[in-house]
PDB file of N, CA and C in Angstrom:
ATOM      1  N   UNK A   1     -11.339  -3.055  10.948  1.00  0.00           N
ATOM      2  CA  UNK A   1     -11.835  -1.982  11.782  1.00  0.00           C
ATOM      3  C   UNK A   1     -13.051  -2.481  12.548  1.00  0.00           C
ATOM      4  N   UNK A   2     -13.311  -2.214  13.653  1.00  0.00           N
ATOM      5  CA  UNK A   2     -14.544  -2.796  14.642  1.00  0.00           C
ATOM      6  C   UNK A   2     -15.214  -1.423  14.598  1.00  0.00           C
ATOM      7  N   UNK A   3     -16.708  -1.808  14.866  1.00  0.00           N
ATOM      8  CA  UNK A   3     -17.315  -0.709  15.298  1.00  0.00           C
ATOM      9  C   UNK A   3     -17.563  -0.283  16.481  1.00  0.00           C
ATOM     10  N   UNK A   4     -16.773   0.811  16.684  1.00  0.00           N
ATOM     11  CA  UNK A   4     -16.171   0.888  18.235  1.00  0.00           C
ATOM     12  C   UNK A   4     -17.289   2.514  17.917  1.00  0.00           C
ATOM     13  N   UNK A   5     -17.263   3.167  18.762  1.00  0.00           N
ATOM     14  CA  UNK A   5     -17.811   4.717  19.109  1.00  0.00           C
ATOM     15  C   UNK A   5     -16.852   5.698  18.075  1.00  0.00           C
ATOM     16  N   UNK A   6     -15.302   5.362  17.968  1.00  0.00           N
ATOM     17  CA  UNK A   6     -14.733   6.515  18.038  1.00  0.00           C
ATOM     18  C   UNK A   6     -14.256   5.846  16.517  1.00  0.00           C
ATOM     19  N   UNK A   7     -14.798   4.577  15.705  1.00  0.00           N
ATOM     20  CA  UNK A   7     -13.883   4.503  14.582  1.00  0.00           C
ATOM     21  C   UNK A   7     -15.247   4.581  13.193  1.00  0.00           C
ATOM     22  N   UNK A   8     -15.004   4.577  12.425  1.00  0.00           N
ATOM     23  CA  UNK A   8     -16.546   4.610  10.707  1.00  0.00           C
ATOM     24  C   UNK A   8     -16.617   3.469  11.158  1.00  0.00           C
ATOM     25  N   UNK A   9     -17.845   3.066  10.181  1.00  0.00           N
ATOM     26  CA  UNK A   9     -18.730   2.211   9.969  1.00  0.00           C
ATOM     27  C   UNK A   9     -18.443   2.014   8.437  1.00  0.00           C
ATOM     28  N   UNK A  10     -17.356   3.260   7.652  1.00  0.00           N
ATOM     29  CA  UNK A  10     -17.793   2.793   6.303  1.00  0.00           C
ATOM     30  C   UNK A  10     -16.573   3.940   5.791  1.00  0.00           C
ATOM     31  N   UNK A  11     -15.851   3.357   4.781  1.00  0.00           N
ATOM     32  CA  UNK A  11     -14.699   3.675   4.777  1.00  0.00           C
ATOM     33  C   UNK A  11     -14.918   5.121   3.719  1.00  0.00           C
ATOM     34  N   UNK A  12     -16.594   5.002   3.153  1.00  0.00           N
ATOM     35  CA  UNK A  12     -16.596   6.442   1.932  1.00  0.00           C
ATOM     36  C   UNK A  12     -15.907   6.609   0.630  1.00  0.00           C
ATOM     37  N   UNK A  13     -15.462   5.356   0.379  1.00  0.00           N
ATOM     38  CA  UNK A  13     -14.138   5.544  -0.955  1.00  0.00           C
ATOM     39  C   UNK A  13     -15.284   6.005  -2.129  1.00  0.00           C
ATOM     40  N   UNK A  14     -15.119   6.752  -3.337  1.00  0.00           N
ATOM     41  CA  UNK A  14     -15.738   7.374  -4.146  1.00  0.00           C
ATOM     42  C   UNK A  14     -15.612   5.891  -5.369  1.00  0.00           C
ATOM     43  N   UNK A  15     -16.331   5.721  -5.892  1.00  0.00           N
ATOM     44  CA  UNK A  15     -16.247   4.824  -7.137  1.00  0.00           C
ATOM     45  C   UNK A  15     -15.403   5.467  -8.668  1.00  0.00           C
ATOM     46  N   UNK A  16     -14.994   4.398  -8.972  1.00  0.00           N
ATOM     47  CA  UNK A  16     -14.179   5.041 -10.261  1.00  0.00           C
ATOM     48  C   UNK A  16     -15.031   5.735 -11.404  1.00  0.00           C
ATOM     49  N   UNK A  17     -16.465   6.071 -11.187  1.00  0.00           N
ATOM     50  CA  UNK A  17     -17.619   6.417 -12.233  1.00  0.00           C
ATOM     51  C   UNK A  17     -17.761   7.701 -11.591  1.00  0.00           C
ATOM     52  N   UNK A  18     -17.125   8.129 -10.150  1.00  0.00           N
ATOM     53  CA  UNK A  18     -17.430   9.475  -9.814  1.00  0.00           C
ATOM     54  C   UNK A  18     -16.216  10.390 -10.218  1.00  0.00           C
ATOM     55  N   UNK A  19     -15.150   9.794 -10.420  1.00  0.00           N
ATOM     56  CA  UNK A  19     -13.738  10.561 -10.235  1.00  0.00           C
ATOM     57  C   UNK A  19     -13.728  10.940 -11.837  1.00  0.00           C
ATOM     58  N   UNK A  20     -13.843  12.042 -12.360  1.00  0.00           N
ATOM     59  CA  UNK A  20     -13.540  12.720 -13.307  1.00  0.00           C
ATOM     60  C   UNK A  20     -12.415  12.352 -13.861  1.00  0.00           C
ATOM     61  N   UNK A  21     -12.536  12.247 -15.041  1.00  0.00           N
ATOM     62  CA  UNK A  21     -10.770  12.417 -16.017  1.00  0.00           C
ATOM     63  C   UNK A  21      -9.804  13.755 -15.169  1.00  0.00           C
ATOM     64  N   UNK A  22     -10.956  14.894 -15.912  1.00  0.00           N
ATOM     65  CA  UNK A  22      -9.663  16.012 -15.539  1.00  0.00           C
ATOM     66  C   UNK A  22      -9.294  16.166 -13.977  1.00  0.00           C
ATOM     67  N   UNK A  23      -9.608  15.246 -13.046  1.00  0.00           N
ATOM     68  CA  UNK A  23      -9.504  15.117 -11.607  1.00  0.00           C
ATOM     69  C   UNK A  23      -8.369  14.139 -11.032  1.00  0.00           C
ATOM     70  N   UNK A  24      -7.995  13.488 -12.341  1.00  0.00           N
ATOM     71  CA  UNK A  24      -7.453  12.768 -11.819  1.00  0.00           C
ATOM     72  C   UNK A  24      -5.633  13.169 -11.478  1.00  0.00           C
ATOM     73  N   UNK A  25      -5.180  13.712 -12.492  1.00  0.00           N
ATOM     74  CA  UNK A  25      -3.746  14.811 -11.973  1.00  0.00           C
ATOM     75  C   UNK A  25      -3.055  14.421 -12.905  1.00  0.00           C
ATOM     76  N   UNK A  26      -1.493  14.743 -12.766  1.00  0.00           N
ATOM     77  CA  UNK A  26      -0.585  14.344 -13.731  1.00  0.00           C
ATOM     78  C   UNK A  26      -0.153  12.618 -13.457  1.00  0.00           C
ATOM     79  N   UNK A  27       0.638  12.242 -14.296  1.00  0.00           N
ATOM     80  CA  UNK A  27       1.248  10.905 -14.523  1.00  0.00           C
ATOM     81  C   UNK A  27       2.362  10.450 -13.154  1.00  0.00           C
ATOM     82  N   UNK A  28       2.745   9.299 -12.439  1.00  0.00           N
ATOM     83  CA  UNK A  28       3.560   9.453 -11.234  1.00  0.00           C
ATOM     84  C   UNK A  28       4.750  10.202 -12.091  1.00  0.00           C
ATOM     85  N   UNK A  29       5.552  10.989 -11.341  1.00  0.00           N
ATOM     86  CA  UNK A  29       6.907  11.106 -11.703  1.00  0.00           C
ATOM     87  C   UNK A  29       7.680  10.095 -11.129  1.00  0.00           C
ATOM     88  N   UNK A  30       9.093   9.909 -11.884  1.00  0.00           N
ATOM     89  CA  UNK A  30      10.361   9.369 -11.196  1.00  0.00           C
ATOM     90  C   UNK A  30      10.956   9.788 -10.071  1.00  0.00           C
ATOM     91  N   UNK A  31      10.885  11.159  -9.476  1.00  0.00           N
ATOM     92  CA  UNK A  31      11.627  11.630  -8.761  1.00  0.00           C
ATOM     93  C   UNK A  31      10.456  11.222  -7.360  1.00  0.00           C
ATOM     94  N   UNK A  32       9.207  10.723  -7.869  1.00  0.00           N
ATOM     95  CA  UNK A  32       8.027  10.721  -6.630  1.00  0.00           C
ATOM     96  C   UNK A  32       8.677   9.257  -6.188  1.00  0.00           C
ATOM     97  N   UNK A  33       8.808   8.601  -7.352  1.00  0.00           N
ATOM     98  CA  UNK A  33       9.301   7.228  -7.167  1.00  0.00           C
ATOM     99  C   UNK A  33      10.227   6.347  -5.988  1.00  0.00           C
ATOM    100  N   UNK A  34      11.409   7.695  -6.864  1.00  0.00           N
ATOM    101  CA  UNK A  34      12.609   7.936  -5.542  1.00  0.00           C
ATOM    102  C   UNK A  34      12.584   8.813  -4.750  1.00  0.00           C
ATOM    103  N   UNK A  35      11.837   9.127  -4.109  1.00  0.00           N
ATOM    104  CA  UNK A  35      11.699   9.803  -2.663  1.00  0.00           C
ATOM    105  C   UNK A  35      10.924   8.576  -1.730  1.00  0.00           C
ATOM    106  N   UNK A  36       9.580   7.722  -2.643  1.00  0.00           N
ATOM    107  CA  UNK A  36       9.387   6.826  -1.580  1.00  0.00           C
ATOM    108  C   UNK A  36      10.109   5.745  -1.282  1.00  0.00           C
ATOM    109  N   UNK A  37      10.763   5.665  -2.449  1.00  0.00           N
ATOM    110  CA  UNK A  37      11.989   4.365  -1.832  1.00  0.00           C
ATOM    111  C   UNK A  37      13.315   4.719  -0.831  1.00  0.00           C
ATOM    112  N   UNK A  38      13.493   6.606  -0.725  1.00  0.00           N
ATOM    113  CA  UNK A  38      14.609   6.592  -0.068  1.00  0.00           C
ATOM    114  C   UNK A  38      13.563   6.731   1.425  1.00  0.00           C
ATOM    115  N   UNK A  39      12.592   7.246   1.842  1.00  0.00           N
ATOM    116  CA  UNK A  39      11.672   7.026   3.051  1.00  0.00           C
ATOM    117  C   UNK A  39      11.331   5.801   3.579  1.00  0.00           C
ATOM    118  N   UNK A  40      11.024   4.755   2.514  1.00  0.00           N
ATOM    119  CA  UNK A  40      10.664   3.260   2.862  1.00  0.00           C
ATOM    120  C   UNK A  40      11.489   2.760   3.952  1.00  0.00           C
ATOM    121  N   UNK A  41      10.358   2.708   4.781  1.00  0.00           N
ATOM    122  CA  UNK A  41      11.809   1.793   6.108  1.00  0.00           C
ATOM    123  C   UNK A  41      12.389   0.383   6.145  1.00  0.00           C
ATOM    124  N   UNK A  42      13.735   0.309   6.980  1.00  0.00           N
ATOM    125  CA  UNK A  42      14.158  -0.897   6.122  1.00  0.00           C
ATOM    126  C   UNK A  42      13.911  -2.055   7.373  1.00  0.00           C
ATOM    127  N   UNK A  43      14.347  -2.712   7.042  1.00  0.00           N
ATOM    128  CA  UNK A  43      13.876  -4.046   8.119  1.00  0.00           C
ATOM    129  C   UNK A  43      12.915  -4.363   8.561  1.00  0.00           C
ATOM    130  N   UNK A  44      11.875  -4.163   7.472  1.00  0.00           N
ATOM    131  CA  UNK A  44      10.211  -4.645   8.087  1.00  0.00           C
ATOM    132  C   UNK A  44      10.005  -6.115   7.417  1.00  0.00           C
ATOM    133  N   UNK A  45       9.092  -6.109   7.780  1.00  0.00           N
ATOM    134  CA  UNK A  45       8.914  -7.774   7.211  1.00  0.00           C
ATOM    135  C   UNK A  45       7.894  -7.855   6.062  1.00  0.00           C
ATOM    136  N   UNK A  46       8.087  -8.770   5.606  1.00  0.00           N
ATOM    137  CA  UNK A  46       8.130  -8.628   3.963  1.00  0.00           C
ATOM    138  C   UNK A  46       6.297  -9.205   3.588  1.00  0.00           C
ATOM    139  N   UNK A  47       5.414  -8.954   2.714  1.00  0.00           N
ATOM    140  CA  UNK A  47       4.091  -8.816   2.268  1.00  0.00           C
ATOM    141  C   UNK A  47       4.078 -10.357   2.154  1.00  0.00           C
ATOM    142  N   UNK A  48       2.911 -10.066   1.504  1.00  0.00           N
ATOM    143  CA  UNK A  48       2.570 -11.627   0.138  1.00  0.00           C
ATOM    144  C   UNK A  48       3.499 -12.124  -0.398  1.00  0.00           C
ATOM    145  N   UNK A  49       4.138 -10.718  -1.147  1.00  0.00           N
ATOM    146  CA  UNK A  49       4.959 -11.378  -2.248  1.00  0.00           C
ATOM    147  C   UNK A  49       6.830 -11.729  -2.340  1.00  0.00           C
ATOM    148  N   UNK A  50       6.751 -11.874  -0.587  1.00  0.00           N
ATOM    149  CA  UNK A  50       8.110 -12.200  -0.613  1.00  0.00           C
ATOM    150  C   UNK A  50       9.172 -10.904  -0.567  1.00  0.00           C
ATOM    151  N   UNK A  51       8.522 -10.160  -1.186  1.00  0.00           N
ATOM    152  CA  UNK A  51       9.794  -9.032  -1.412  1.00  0.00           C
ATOM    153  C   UNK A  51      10.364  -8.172  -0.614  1.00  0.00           C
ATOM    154  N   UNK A  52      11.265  -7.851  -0.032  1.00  0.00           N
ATOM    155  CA  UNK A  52      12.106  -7.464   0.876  1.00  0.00           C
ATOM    156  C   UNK A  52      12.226  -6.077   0.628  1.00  0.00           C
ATOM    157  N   UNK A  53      12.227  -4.965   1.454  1.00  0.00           N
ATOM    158  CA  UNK A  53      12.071  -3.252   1.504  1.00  0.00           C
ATOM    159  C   UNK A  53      13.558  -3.299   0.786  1.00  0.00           C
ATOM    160  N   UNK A  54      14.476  -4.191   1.394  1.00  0.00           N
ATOM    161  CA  UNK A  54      15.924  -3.690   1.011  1.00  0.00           C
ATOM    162  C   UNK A  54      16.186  -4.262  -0.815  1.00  0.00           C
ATOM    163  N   UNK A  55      15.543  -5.407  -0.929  1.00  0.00           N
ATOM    164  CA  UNK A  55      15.284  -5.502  -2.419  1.00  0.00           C
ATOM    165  C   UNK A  55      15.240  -4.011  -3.435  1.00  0.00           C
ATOM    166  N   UNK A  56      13.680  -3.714  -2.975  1.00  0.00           N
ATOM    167  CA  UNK A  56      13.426  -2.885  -3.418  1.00  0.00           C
ATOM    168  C   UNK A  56      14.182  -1.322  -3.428  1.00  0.00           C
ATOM    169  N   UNK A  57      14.557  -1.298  -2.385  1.00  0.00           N
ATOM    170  CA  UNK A  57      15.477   0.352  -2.577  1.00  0.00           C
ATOM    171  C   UNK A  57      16.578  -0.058  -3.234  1.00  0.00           C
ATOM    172  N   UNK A  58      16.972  -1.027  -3.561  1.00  0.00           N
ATOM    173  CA  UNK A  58      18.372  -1.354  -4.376  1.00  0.00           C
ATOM    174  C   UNK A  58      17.799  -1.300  -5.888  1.00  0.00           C
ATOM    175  N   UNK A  59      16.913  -0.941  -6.368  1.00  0.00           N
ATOM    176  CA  UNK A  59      16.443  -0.844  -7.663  1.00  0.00           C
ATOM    177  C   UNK A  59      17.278   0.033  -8.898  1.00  0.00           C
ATOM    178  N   UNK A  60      18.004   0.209  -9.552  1.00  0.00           N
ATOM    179  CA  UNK A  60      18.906   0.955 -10.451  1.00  0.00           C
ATOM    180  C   UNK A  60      18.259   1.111 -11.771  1.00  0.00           C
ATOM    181  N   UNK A  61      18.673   1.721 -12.435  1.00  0.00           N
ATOM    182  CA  UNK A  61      18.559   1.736 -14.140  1.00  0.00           C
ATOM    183  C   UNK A  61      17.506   1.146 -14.635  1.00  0.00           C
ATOM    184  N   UNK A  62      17.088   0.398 -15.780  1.00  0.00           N
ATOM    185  CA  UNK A  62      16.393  -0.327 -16.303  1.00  0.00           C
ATOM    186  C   UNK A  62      14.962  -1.152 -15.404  1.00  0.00           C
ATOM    187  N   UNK A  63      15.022  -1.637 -14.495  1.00  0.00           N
ATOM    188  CA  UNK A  63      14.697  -2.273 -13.896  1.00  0.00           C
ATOM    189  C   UNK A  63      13.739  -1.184 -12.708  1.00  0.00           C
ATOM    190  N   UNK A  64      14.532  -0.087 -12.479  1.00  0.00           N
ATOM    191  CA  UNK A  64      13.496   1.107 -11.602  1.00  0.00           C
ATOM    192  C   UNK A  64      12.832   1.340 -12.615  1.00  0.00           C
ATOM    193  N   UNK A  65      13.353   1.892 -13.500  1.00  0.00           N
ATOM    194  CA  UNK A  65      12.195   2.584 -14.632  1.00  0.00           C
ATOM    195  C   UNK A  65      11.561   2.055 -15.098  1.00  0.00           C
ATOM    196  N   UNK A  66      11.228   0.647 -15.178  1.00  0.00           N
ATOM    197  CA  UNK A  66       9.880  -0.162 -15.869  1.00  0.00           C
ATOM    198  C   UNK A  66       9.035  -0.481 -14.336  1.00  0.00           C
ATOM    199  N   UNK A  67       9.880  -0.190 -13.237  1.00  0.00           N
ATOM    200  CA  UNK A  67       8.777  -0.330 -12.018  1.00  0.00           C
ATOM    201  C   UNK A  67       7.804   1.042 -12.164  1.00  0.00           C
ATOM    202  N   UNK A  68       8.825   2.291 -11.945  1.00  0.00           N
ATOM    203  CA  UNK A  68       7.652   3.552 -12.266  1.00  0.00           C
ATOM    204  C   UNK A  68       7.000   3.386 -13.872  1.00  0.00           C
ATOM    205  N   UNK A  69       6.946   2.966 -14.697  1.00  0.00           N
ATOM    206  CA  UNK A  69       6.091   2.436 -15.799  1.00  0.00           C
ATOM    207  C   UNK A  69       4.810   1.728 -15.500  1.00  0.00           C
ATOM    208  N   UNK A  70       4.836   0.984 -14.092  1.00  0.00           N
ATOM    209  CA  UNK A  70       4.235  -0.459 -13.519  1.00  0.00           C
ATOM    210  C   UNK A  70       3.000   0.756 -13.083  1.00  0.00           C
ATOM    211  N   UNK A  71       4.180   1.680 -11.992  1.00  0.00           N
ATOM    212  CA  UNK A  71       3.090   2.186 -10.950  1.00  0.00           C
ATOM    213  C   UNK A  71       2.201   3.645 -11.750  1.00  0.00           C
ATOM    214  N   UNK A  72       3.020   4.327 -13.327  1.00  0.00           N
ATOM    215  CA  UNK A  72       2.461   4.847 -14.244  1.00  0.00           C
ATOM    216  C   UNK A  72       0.815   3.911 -14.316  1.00  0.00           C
ATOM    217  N   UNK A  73       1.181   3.035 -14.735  1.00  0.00           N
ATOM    218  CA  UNK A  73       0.310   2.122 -15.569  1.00  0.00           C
ATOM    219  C   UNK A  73      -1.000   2.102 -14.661  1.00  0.00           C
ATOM    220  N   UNK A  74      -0.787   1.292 -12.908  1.00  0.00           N
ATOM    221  CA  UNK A  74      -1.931   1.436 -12.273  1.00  0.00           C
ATOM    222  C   UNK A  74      -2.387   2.883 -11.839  1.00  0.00           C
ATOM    223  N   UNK A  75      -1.630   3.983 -11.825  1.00  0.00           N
ATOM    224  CA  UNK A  75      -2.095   5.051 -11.556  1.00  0.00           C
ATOM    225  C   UNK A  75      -3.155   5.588 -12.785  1.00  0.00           C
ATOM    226  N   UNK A  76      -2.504   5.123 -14.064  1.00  0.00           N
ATOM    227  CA  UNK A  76      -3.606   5.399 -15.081  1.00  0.00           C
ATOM    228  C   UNK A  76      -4.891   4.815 -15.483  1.00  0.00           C
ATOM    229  N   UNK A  77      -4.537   3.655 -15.192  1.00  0.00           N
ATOM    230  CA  UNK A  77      -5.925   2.566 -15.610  1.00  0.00           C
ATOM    231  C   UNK A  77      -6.605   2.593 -14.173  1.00  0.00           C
ATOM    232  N   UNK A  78      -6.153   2.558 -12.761  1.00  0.00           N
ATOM    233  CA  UNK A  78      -7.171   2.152 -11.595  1.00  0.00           C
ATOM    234  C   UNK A  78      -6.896   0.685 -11.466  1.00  0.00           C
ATOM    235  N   UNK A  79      -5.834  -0.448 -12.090  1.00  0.00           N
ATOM    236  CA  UNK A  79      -5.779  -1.553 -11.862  1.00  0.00           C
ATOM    237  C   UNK A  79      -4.756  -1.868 -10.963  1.00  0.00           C
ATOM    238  N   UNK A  80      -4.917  -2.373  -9.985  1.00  0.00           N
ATOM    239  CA  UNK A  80      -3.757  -2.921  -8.931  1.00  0.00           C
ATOM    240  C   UNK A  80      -3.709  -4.140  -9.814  1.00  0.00           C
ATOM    241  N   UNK A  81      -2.434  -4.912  -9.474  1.00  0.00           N
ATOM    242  CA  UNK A  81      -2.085  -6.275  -9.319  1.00  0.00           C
ATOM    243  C   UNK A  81      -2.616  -6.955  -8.448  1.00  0.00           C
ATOM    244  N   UNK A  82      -3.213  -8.469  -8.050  1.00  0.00           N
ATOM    245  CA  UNK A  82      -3.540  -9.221  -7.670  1.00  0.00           C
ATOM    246  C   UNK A  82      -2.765  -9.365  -6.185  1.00  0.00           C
ATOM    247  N   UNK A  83      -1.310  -9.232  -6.810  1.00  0.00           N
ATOM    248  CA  UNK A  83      -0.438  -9.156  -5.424  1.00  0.00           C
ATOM    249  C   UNK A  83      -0.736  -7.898  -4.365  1.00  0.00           C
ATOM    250  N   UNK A  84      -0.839  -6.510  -5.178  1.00  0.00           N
ATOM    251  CA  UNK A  84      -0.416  -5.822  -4.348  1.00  0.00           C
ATOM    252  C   UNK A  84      -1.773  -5.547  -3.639  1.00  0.00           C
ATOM    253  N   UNK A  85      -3.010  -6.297  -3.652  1.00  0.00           N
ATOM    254  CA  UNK A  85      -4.131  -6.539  -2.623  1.00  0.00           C
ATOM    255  C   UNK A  85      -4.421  -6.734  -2.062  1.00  0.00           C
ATOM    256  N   UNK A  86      -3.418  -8.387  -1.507  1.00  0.00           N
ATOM    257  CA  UNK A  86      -3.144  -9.138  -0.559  1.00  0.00           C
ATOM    258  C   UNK A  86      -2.752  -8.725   0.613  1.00  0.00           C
ATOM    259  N   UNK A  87      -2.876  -9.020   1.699  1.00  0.00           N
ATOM    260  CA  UNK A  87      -1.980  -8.751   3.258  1.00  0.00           C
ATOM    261  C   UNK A  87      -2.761  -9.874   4.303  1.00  0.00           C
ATOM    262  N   UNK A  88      -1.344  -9.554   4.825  1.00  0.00           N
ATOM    263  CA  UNK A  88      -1.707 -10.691   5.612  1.00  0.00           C
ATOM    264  C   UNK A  88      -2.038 -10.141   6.984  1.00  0.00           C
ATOM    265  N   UNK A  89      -2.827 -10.518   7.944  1.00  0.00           N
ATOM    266  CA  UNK A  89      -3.607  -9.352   8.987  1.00  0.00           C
ATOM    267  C   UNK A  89      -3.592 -10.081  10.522  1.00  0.00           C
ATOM    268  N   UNK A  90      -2.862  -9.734  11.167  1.00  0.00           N
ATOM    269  CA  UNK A  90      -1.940 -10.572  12.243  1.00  0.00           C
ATOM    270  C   UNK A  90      -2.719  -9.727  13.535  1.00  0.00           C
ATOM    271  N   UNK A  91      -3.575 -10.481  14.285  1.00  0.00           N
ATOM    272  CA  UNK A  91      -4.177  -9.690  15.596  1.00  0.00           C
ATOM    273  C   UNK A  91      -3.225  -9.823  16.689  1.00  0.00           C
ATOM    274  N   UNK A  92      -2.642  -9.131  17.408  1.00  0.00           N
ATOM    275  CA  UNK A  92      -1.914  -8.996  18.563  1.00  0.00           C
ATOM    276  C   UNK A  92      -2.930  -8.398  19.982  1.00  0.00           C
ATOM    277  N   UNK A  93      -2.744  -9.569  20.854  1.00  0.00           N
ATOM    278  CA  UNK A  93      -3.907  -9.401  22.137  1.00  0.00           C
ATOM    279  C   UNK A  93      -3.300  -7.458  22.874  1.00  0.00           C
ATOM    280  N   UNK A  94      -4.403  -6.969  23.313  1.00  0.00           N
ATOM    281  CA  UNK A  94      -3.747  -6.089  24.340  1.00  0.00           C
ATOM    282  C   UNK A  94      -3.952  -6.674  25.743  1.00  0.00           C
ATOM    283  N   UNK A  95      -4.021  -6.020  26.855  1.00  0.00           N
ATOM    284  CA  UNK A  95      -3.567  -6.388  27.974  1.00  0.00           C
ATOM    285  C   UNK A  95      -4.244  -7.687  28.381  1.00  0.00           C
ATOM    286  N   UNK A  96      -5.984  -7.021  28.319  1.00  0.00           N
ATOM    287  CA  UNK A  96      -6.939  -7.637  28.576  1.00  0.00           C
ATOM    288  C   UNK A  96      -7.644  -7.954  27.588  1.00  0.00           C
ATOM    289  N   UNK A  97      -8.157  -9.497  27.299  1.00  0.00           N
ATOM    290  CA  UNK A  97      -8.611  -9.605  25.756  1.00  0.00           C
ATOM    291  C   UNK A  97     -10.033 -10.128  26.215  1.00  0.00           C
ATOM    292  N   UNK A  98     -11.049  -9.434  25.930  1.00  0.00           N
ATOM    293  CA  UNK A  98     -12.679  -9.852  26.038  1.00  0.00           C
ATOM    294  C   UNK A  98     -13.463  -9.606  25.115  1.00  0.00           C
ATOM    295  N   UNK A  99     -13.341  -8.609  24.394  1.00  0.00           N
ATOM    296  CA  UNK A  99     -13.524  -7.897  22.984  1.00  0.00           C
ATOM    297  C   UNK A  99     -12.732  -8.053  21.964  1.00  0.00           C
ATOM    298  N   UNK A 100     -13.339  -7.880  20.754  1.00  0.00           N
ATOM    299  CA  UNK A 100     -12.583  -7.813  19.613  1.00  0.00           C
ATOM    300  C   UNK A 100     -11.349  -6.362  19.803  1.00  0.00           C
ATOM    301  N   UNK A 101     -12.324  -5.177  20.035  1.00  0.00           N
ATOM    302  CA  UNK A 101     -11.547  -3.887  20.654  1.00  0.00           C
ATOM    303  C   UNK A 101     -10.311  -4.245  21.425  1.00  0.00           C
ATOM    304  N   UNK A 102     -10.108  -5.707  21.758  1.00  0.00           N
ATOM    305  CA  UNK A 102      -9.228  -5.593  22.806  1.00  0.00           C
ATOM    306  C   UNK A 102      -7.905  -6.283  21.713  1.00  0.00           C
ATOM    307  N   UNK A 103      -8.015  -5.765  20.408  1.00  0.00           N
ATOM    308  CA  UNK A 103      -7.377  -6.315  19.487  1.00  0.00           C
ATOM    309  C   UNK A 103      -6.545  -5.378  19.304  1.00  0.00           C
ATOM    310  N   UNK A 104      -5.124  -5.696  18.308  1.00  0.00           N
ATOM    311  CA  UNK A 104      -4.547  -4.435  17.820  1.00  0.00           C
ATOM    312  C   UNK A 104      -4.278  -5.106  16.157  1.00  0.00           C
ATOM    313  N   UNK A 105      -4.417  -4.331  15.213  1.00  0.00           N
ATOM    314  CA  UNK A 105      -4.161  -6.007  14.052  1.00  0.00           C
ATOM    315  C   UNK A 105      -2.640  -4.821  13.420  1.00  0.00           C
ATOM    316  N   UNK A 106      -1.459  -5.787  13.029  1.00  0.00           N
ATOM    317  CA  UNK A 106      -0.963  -5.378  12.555  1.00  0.00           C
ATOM    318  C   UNK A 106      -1.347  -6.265  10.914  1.00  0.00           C
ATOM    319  N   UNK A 107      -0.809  -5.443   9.967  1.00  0.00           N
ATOM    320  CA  UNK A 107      -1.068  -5.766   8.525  1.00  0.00           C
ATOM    321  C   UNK A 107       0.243  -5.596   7.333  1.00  0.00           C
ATOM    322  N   UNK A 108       0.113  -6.532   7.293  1.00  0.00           N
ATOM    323  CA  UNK A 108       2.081  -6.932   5.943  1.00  0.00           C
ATOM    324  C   UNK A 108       0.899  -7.199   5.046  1.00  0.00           C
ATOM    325  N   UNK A 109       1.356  -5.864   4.249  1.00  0.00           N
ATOM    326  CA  UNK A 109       1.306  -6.039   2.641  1.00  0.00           C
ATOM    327  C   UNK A 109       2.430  -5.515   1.823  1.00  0.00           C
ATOM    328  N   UNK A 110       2.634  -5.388   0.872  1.00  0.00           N
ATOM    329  CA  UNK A 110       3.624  -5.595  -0.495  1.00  0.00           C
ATOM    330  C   UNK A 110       4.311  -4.240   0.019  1.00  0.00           C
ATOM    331  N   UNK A 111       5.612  -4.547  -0.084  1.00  0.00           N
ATOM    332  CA  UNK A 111       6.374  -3.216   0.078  1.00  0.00           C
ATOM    333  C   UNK A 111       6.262  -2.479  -1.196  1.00  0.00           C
ATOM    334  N   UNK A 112       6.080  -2.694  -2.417  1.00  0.00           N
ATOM    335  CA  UNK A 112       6.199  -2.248  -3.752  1.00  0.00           C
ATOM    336  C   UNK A 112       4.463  -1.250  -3.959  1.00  0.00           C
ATOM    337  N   UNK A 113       4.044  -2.078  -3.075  1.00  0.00           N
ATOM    338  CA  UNK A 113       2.460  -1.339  -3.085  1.00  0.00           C
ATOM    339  C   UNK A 113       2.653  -0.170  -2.421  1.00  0.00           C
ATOM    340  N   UNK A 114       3.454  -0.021  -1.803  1.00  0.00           N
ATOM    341  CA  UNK A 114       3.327   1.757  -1.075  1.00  0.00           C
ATOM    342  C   UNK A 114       3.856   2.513  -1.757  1.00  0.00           C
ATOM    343  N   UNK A 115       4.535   2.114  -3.406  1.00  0.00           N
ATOM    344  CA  UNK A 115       5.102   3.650  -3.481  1.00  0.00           C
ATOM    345  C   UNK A 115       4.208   4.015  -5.127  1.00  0.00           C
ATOM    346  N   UNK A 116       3.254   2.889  -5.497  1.00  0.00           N
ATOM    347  CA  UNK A 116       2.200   3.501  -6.531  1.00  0.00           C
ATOM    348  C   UNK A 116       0.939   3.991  -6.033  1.00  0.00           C
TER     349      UNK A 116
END
């Protein structure tokens, strides 16, 4: 983000020492699980970790349900994976490039990271 007029200076995220237990909500469900994998769009290009959107919506049985276990797990503790932190941050010029503003950045990170 640049500091342009019209964008923060400071993104405001609350620290994990402010967010209350009883604030924090219920556990992910399964059915939250599969709604973001049937929304996930397909043919984007793939994060850090290699993994492909269409990978991922092909997820079945055993193998979905220890992923919502995964995204249980960081929703409960506050711990991401190492992977799903990563992105890779690709500036594309606009017309006229003299400024940073004159940037647009697109950003590939983990398809698996958008649905915990």
């Amino acid at each position: 983000m640049y500091n342009k007029q019209d964008k923060p200076t400071e993104l405001g995220l609350e620290s994990e020492k402010q967010v209350l237990e009883d604030d924090i909500g219920p556990e992910v469900l399964n059915i939250e699980v599969e709604e973001a994998m049937r929304t996930l769009s397909r043919r984007k290009a793939e994060g850090m970790d290699g993994i492909s959107a269409e990978f991922l919506i092909s997820l079945r049985g055993e193998v979905k349900e220890k992923f919502v276990e995964l995204c249980q797990l960081i929703y409960r503790d506050g711990v991401w994976p190492k992977d799903f932190l990563q992105s890779v941050m690709i500036p594309i010029e606009k017309k006229s490039v003299v400024r940073c503003e004159d940037f647009r950045i697109i950003s590939l990170i983990s398809h698996a990271s958008k649905w915990c």
